[in-house]
PDB file of N, CA and C in Angstrom:
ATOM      1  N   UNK A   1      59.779 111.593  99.586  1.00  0.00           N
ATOM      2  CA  UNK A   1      59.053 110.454 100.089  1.00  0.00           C
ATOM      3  C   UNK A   1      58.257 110.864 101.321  1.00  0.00           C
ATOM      4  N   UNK A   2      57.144 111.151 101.294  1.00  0.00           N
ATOM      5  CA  UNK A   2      55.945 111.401 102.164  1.00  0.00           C
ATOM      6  C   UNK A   2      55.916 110.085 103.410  1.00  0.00           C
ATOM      7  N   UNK A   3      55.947 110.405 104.683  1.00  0.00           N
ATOM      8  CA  UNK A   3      55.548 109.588 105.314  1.00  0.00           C
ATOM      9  C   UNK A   3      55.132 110.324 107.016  1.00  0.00           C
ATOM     10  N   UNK A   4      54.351 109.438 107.610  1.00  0.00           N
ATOM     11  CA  UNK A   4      54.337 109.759 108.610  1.00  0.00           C
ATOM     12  C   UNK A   4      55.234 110.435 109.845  1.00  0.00           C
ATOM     13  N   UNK A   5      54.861 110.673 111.296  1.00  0.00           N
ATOM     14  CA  UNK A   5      56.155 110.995 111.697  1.00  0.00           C
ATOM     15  C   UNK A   5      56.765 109.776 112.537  1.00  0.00           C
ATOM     16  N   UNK A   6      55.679 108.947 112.412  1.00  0.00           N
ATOM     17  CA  UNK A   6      55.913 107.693 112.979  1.00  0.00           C
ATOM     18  C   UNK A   6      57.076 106.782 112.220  1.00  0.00           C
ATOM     19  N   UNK A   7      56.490 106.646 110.540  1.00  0.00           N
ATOM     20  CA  UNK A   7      56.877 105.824 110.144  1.00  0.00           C
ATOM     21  C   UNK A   7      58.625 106.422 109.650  1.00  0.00           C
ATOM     22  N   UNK A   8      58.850 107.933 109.897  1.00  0.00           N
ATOM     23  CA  UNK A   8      60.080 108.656 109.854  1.00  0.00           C
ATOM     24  C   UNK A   8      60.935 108.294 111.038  1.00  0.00           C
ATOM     25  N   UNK A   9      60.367 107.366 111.834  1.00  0.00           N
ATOM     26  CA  UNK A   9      61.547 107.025 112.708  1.00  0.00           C
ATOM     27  C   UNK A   9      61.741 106.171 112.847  1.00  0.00           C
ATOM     28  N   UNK A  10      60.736 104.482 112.428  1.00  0.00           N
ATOM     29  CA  UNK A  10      61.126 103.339 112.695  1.00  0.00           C
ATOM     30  C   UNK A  10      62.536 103.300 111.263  1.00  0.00           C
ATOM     31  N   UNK A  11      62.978 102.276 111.785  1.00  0.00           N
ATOM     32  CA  UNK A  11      64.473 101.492 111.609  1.00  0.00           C
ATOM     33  C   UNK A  11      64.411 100.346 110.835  1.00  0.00           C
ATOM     34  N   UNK A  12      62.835  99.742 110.259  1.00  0.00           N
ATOM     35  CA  UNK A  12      62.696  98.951 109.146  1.00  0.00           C
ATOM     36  C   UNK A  12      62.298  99.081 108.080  1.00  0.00           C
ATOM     37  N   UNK A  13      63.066  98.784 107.103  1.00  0.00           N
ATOM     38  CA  UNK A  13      62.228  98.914 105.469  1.00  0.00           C
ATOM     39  C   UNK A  13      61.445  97.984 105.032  1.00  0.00           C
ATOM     40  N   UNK A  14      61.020  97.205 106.116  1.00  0.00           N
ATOM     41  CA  UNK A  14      59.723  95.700 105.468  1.00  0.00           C
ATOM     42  C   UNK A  14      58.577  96.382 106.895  1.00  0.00           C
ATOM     43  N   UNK A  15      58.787  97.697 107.644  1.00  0.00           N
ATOM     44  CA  UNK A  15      57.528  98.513 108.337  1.00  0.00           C
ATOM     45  C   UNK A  15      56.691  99.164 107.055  1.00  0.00           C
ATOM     46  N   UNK A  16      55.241  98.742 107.262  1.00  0.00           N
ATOM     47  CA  UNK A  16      54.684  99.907 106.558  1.00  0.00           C
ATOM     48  C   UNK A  16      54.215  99.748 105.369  1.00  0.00           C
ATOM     49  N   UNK A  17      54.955  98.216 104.464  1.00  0.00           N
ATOM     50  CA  UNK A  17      54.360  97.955 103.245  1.00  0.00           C
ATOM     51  C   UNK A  17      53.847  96.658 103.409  1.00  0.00           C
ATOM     52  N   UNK A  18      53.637  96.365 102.153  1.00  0.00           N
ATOM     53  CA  UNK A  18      52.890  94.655 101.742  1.00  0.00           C
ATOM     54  C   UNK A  18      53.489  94.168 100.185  1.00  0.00           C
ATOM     55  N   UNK A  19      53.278  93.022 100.223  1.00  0.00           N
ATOM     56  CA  UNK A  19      53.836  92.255  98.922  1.00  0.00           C
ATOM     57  C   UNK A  19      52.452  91.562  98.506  1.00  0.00           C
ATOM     58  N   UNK A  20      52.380  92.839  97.161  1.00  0.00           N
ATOM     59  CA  UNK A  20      50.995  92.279  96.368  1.00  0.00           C
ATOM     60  C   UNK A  20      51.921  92.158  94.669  1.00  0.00           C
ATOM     61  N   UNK A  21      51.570  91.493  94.240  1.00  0.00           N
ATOM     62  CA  UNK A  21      51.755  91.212  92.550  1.00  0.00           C
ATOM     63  C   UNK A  21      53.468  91.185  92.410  1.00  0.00           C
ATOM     64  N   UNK A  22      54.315  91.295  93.851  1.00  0.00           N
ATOM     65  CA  UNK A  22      55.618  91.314  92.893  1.00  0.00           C
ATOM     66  C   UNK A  22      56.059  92.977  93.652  1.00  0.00           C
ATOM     67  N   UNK A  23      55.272  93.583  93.612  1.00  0.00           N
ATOM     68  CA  UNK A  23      55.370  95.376  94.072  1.00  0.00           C
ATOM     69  C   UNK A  23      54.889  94.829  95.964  1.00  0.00           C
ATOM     70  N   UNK A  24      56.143  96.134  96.042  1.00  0.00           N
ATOM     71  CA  UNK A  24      56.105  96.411  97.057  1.00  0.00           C
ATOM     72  C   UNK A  24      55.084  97.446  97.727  1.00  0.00           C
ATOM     73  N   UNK A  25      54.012  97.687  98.464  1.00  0.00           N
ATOM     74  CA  UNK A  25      53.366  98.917  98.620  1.00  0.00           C
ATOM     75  C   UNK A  25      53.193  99.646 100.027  1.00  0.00           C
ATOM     76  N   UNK A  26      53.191 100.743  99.958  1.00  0.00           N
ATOM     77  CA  UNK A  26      53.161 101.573 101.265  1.00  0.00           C
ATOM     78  C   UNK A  26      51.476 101.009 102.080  1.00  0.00           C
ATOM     79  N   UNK A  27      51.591 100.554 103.249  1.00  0.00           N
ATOM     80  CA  UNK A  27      50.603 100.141 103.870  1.00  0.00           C
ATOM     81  C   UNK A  27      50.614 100.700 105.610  1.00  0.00           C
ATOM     82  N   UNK A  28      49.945 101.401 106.075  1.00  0.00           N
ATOM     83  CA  UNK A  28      50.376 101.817 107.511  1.00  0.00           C
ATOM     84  C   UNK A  28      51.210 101.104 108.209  1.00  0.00           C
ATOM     85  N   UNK A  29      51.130 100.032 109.108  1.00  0.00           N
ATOM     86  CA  UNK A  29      51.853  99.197 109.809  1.00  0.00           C
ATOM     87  C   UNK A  29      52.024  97.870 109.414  1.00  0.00           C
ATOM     88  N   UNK A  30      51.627  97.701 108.782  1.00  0.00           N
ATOM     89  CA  UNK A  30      51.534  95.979 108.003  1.00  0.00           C
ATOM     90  C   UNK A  30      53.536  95.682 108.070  1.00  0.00           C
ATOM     91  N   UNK A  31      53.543  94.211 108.359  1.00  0.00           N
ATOM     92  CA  UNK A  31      54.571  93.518 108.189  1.00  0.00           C
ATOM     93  C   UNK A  31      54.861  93.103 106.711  1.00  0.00           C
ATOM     94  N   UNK A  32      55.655  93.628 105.883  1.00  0.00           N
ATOM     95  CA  UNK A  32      56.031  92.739 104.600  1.00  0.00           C
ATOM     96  C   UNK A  32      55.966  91.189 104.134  1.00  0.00           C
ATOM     97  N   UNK A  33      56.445  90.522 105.776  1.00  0.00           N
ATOM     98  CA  UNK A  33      56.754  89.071 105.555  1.00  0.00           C
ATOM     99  C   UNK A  33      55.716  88.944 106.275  1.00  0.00           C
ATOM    100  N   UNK A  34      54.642  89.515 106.782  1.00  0.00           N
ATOM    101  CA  UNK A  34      53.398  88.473 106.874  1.00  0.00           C
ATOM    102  C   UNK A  34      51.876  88.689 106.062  1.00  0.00           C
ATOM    103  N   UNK A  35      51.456  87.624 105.893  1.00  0.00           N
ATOM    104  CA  UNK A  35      50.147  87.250 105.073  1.00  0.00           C
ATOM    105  C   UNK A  35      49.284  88.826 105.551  1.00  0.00           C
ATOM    106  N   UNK A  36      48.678  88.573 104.248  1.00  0.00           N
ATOM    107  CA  UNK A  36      47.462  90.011 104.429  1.00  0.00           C
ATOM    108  C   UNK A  36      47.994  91.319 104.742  1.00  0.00           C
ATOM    109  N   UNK A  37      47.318  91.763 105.482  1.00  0.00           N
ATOM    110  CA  UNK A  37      47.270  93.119 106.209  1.00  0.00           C
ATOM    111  C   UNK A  37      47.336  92.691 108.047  1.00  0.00           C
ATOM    112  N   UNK A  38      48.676  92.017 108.481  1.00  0.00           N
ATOM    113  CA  UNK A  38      49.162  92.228 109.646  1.00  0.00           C
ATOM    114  C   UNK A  38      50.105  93.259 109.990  1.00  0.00           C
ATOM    115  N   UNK A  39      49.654  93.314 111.259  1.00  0.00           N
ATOM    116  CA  UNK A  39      51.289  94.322 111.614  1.00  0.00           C
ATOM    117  C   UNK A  39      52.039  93.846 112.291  1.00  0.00           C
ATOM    118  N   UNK A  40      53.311  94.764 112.639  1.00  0.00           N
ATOM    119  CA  UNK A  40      54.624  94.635 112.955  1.00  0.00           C
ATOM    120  C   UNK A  40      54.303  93.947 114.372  1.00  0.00           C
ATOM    121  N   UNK A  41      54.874  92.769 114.526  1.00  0.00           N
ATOM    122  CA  UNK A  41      55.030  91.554 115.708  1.00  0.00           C
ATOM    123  C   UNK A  41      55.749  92.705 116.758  1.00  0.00           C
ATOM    124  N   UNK A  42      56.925  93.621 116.555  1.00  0.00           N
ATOM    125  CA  UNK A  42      57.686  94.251 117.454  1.00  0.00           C
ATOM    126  C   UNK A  42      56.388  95.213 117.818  1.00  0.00           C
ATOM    127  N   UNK A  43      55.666  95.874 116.784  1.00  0.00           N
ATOM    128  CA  UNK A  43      55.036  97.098 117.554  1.00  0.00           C
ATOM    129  C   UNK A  43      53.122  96.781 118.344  1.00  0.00           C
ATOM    130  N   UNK A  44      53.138  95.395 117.866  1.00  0.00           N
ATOM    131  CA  UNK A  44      51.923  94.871 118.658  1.00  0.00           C
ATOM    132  C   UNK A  44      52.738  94.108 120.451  1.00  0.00           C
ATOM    133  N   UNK A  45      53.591  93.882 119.959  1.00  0.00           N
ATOM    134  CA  UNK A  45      54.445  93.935 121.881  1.00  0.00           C
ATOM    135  C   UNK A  45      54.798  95.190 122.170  1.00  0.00           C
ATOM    136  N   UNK A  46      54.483  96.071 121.693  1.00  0.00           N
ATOM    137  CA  UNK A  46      54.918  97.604 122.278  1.00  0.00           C
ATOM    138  C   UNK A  46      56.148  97.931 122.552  1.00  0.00           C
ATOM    139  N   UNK A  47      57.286  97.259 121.183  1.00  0.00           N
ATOM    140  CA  UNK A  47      58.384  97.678 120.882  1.00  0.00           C
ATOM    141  C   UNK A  47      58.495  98.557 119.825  1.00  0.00           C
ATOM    142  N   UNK A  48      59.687  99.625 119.665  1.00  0.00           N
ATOM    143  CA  UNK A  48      59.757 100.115 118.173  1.00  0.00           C
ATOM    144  C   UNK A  48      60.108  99.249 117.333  1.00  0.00           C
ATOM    145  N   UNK A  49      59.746  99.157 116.334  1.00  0.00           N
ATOM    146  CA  UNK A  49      60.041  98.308 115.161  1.00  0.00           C
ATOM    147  C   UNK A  49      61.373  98.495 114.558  1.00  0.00           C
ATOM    148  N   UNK A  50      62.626  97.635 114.608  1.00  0.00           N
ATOM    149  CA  UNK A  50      63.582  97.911 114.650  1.00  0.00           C
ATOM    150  C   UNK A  50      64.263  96.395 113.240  1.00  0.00           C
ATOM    151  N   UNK A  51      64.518  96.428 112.236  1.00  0.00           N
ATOM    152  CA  UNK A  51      64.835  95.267 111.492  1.00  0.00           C
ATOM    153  C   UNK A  51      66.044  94.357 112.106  1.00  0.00           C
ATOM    154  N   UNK A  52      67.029  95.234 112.882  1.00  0.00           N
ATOM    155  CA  UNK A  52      68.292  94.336 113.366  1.00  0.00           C
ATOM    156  C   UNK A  52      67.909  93.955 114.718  1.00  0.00           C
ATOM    157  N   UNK A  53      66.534  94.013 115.641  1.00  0.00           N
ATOM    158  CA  UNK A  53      66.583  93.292 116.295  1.00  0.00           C
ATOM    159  C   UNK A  53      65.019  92.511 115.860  1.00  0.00           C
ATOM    160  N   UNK A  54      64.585  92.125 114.927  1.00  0.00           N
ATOM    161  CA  UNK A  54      63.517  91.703 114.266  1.00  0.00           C
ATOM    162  C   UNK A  54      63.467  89.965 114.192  1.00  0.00           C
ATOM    163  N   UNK A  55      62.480  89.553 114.595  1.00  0.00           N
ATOM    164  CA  UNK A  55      62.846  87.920 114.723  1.00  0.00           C
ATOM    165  C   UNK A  55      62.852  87.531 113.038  1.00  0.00           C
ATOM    166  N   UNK A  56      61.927  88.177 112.390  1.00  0.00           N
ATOM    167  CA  UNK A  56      61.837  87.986 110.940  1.00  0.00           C
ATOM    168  C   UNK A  56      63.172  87.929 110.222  1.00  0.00           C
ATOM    169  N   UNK A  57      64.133  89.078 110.713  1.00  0.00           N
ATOM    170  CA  UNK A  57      65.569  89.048 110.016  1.00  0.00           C
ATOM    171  C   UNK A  57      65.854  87.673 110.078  1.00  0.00           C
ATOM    172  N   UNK A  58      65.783  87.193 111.140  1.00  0.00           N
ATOM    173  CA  UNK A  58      66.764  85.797 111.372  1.00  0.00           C
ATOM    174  C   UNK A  58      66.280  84.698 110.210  1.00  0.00           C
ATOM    175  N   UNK A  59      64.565  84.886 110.030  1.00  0.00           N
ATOM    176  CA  UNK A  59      63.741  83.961 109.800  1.00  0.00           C
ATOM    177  C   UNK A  59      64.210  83.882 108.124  1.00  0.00           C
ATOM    178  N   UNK A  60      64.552  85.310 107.578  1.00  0.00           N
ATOM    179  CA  UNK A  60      64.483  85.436 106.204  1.00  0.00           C
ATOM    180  C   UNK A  60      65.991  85.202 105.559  1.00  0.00           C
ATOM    181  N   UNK A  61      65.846  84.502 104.517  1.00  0.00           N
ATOM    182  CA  UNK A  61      67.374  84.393 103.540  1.00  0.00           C
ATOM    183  C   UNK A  61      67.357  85.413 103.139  1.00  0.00           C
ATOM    184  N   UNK A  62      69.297  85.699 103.150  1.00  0.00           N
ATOM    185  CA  UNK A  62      69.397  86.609 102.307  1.00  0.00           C
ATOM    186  C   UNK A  62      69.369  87.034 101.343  1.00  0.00           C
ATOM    187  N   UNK A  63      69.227  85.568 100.873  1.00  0.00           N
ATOM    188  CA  UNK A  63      68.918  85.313  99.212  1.00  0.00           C
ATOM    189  C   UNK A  63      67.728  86.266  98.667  1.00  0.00           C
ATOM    190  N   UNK A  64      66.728  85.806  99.621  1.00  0.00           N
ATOM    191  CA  UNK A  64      65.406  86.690  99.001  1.00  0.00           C
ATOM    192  C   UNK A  64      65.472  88.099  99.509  1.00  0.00           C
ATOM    193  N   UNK A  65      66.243  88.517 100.491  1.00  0.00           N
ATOM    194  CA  UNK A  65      66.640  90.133 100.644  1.00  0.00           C
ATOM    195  C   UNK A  65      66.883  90.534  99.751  1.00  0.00           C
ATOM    196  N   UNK A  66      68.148  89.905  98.952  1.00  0.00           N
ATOM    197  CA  UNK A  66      69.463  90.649  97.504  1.00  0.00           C
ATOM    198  C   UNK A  66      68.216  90.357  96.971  1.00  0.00           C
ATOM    199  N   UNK A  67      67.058  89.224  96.571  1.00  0.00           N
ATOM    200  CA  UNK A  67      66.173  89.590  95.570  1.00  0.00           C
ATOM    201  C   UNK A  67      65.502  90.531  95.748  1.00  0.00           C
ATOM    202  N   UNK A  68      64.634  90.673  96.783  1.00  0.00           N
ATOM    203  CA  UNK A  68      63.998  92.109  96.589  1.00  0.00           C
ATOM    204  C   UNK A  68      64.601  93.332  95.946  1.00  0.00           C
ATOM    205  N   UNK A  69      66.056  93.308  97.199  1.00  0.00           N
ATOM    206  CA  UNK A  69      66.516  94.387  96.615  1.00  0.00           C
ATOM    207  C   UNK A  69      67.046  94.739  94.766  1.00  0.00           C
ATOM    208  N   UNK A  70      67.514  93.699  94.205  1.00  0.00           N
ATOM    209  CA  UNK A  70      67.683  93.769  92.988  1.00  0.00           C
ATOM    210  C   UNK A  70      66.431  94.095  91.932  1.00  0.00           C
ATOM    211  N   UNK A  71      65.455  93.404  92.468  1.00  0.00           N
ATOM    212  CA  UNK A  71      63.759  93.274  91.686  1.00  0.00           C
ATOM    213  C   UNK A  71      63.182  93.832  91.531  1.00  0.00           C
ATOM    214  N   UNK A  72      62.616  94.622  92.995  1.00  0.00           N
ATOM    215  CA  UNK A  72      61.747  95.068  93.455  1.00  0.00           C
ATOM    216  C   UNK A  72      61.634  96.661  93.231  1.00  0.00           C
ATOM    217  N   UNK A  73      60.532  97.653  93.465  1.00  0.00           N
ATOM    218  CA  UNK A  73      60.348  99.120  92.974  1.00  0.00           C
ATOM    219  C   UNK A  73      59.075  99.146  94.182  1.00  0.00           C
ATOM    220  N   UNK A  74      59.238  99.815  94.767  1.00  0.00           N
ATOM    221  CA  UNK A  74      58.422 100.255  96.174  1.00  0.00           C
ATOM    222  C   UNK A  74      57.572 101.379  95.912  1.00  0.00           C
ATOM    223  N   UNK A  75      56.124 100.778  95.647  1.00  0.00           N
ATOM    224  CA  UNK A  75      55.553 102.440  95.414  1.00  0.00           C
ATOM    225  C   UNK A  75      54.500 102.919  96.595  1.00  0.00           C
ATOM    226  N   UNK A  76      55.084 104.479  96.568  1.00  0.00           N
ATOM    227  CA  UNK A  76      55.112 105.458  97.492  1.00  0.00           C
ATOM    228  C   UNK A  76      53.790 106.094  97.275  1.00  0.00           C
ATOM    229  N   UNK A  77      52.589 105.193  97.349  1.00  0.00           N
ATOM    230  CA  UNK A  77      51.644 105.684  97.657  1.00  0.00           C
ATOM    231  C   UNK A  77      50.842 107.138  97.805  1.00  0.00           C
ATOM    232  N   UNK A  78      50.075 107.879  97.501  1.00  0.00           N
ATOM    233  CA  UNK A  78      49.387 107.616  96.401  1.00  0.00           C
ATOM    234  C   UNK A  78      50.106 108.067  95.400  1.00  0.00           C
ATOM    235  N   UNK A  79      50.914 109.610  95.192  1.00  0.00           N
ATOM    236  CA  UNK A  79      51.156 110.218  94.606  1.00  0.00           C
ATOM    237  C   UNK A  79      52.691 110.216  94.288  1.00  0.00           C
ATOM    238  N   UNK A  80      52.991 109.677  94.702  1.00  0.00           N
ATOM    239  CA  UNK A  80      54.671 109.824  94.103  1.00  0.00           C
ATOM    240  C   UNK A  80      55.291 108.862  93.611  1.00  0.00           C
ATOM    241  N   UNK A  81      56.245 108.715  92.826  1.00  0.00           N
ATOM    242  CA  UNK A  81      56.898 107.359  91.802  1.00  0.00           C
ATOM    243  C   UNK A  81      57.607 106.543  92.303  1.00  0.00           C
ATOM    244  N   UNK A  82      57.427 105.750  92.102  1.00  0.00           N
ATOM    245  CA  UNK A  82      57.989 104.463  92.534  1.00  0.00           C
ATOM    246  C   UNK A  82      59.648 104.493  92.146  1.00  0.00           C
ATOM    247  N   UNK A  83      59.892 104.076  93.655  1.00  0.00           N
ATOM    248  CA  UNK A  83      61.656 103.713  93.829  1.00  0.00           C
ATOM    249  C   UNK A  83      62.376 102.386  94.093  1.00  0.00           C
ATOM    250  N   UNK A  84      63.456 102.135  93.747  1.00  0.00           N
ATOM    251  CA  UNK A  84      64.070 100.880  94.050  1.00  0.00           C
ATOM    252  C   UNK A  84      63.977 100.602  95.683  1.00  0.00           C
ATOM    253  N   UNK A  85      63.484  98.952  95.616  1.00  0.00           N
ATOM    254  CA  UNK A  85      63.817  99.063  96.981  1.00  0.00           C
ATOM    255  C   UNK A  85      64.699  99.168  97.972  1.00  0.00           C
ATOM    256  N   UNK A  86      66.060  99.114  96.879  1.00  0.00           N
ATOM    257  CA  UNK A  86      67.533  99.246  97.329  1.00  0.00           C
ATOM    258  C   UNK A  86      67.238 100.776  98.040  1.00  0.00           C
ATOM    259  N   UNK A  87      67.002 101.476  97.425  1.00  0.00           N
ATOM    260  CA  UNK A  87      67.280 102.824  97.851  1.00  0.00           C
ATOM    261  C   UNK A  87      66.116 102.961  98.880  1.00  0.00           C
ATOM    262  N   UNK A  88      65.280 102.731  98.885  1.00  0.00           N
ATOM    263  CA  UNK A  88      64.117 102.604 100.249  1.00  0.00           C
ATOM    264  C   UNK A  88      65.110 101.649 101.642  1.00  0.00           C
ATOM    265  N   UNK A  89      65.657 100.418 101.536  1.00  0.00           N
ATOM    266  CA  UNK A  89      66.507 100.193 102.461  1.00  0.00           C
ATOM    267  C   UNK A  89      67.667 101.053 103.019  1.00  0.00           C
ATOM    268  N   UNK A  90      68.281 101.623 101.708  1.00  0.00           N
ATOM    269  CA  UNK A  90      69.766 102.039 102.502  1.00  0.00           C
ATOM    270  C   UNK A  90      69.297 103.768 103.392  1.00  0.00           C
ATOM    271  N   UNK A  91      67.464 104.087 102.434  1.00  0.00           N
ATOM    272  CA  UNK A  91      67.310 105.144 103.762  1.00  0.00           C
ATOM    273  C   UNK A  91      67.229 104.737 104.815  1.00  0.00           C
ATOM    274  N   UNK A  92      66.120 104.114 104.939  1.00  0.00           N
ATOM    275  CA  UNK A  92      65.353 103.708 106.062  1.00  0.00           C
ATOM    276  C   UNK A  92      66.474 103.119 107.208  1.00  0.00           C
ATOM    277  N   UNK A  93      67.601 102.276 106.745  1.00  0.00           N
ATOM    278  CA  UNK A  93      68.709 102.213 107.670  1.00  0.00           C
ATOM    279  C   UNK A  93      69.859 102.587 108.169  1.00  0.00           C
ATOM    280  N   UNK A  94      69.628 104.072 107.563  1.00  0.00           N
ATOM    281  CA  UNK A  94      70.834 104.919 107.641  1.00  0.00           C
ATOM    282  C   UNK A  94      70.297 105.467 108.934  1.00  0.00           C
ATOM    283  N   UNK A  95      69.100 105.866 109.167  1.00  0.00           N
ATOM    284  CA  UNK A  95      68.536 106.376 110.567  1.00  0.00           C
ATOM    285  C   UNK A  95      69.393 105.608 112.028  1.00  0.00           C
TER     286      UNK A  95
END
């Protein structure tokens, strides 16, 4: 999984993509849970982007977390195959 060295150290798996058609996609800084092509609320206050201290966590059911994670296939832009997003979370928060 190709990524920046930036995006190799933040601590969220909803840093970096967008929710188009159902798919998850690799997007530089964009927030998952917000409209369009915004970015991360933590890293426009000039925090690291961190999901367990994320106001969004609070905001989101877990319901629709376990859905993503059950649903969803995260693709890794441009060139490489698409993975569960289960397994894109339990990296990204093992850091």
């Amino acid at each position: 999984m190709t990524q920046t060295s930036a995006h190799a150290s933040v601590r969220c798996p909803f840093y970096g993509v967008g929710q188009t058609w159902g798919l998850i996609r690799w997007e530089c800084n964009q927030c998952a849970f917000k409209n369009l092509h915004s970015p991360c609320d933590m890293e426009v206050a000039g925090e690291r982007p961190d999901w367990d201290r994320c106001v969004r966590k609070s905001q989101t059911s877990q319901s629709e977390i376990d859905g993503l994670m059950k649903q969803t296939l995260l693709s890794m832009m441009p060139r490489e195959p698409d993975i569960p997003f289960s397994q894109w979370f339990a990296k990204v928060m093992s850091r």
